[in-house]
N, C-alpha and C. Protein backbone atom coordinates (compact mmCIF):
# COMPACT_ATOMS: atom_id res chain seq x y z
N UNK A 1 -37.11 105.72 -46.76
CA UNK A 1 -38.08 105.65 -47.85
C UNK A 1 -38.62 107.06 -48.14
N UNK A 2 -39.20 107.05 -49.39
CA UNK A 2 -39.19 108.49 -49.88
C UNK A 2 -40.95 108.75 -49.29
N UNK A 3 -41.40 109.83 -49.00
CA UNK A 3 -42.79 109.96 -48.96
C UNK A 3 -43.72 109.51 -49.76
N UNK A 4 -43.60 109.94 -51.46
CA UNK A 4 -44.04 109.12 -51.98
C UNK A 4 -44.23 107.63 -51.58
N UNK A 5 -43.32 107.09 -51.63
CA UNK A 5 -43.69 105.64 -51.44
C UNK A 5 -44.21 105.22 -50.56
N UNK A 6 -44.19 105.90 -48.98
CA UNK A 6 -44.95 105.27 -48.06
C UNK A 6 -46.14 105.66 -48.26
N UNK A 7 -46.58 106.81 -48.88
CA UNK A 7 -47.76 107.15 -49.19
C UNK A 7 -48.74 106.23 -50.46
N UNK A 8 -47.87 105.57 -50.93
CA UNK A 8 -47.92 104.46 -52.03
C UNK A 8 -48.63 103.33 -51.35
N UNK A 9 -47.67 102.96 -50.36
CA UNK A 9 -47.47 101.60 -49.08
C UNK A 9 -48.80 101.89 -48.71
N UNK A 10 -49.15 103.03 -48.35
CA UNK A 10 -50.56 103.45 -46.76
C UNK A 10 -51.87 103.53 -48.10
N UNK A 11 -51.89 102.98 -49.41
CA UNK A 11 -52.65 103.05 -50.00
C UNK A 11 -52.84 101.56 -50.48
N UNK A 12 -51.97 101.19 -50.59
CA UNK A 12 -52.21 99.48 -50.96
C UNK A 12 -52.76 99.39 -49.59
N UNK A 13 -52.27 99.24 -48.25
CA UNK A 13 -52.89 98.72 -47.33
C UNK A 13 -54.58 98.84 -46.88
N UNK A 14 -54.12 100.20 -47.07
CA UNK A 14 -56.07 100.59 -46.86
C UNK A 14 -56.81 99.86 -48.19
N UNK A 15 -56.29 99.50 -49.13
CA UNK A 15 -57.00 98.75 -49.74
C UNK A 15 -57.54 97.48 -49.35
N UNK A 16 -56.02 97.14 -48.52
CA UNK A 16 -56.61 95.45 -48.11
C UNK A 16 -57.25 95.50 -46.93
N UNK A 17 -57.71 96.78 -46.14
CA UNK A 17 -58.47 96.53 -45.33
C UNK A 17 -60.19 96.79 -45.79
N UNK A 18 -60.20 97.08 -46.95
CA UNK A 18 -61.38 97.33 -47.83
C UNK A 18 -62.10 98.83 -47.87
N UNK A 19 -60.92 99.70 -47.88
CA UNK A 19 -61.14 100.98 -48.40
C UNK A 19 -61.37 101.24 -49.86
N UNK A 20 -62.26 101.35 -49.95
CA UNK A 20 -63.16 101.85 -51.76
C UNK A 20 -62.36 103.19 -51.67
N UNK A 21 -62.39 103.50 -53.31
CA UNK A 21 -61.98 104.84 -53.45
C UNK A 21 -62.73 105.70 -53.31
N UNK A 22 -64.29 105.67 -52.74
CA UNK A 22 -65.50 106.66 -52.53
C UNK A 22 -65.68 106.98 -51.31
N UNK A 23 -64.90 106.10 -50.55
CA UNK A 23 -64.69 106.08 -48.94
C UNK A 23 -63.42 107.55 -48.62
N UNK A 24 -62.85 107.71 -49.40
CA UNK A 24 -62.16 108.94 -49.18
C UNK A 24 -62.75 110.33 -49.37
N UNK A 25 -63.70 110.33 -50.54
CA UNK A 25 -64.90 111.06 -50.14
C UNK A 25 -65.58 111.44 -48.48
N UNK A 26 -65.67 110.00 -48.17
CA UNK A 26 -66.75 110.39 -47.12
C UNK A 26 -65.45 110.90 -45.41
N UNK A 27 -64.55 110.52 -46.26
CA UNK A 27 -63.03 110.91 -44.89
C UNK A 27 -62.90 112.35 -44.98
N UNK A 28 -62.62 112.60 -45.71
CA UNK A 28 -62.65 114.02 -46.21
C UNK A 28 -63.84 114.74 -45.88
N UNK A 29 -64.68 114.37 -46.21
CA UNK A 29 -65.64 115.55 -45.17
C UNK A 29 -65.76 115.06 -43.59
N UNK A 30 -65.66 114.35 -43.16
CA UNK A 30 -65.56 113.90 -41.49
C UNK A 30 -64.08 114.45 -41.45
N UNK A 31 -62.78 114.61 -41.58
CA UNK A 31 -61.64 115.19 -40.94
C UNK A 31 -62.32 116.89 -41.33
N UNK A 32 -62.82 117.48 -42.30
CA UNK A 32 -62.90 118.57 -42.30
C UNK A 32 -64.18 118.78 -41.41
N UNK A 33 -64.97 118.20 -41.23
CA UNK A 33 -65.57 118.37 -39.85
C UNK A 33 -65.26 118.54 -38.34
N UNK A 34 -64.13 117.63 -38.25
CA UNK A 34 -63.76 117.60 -37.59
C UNK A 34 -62.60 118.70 -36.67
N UNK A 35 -61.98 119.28 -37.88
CA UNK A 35 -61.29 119.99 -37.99
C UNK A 35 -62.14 121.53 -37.47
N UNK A 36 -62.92 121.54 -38.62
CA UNK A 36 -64.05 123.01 -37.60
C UNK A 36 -64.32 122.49 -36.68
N UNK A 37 -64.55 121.49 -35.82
CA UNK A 37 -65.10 121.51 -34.93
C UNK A 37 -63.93 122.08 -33.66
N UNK A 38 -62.96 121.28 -33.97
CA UNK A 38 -61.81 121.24 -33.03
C UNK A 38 -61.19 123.15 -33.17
N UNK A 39 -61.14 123.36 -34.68
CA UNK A 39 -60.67 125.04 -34.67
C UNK A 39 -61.35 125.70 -34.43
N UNK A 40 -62.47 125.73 -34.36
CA UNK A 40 -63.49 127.01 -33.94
C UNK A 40 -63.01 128.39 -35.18
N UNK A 41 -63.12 129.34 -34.90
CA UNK A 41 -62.89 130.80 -35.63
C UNK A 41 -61.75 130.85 -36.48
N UNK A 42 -60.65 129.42 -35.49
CA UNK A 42 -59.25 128.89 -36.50
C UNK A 42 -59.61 128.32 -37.65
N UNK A 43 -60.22 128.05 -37.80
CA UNK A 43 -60.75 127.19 -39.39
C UNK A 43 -61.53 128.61 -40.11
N UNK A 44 -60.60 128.88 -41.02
CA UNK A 44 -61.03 130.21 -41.89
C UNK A 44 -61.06 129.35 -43.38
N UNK A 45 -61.59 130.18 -44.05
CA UNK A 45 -61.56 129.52 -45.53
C UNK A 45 -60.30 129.32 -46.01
N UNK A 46 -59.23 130.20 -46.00
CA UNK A 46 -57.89 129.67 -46.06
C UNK A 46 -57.23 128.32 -45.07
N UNK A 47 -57.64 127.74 -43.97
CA UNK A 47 -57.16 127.18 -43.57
C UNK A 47 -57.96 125.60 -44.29
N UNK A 48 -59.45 125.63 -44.47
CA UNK A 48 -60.17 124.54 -45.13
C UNK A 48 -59.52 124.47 -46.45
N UNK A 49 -59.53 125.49 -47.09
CA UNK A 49 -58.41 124.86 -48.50
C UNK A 49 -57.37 124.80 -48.41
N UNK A 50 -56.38 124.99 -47.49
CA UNK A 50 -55.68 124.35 -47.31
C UNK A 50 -55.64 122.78 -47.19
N UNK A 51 -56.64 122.70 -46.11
CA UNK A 51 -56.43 121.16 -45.99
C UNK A 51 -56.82 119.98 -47.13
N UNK A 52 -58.11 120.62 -47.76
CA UNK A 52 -58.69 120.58 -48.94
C UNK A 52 -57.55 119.83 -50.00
N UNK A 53 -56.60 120.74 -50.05
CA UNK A 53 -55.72 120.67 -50.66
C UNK A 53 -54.77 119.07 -50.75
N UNK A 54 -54.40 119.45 -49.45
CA UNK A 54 -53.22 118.31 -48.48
C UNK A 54 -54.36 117.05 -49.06
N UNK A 55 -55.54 117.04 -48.47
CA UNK A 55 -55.69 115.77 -48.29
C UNK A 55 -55.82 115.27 -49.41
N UNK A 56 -56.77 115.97 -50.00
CA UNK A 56 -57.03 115.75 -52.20
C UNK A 56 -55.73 115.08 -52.35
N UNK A 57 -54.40 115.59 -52.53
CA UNK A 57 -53.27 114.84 -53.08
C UNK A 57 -52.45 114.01 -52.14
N UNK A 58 -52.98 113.56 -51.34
CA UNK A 58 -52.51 112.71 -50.37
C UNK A 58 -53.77 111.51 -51.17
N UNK A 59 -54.99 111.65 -50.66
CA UNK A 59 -55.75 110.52 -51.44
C UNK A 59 -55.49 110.28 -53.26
N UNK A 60 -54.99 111.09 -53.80
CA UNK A 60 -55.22 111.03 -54.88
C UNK A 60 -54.03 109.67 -55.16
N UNK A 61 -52.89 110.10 -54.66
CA UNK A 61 -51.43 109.06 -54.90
C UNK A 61 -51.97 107.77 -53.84
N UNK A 62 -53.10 107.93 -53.00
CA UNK A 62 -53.29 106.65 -52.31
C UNK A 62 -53.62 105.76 -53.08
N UNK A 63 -55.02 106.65 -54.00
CA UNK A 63 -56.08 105.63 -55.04
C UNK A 63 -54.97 105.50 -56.10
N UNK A 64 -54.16 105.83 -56.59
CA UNK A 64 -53.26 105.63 -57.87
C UNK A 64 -52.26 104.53 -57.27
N UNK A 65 -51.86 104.60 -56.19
CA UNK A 65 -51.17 103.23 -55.86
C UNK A 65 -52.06 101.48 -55.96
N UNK A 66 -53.41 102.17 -56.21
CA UNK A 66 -54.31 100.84 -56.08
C UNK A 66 -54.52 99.84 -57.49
N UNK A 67 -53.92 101.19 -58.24
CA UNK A 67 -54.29 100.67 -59.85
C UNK A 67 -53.86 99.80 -60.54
């Protein structure tokens, strides 16, 4: 299966476990919390937008699979 689609799949599901699309909001700042916490001095502003990045279009094709 192509990424897309499981990324499709892992968005219908979190739906049926009753993931709102405002709830990725609040994921997104707890993994990037999490993330400084765990990198210490490794978490530079390039590495937060990075992830910034990843996760934004990872949730974005989650919530668009819901539609």
């Amino acid at each position: 299966a192509s990424v897309e689609k499981s990324v499709k799949q892992l968005g219908t599901r979190h739906t049926s476990y009753g993931v709102a699309p405002k709830d990725y909001n609040a994921f997104s700042a707890a993994l990037l919390w999490a993330l400084e916490q765990s990198l210490g001095d490794s978490f530079t502003d390039e590495v937060k937008t990075a992830w910034v990045e990843a996760f934004g279009q990872l949730a974005k094709q989650m919530k668009a699979a819901t539609k």
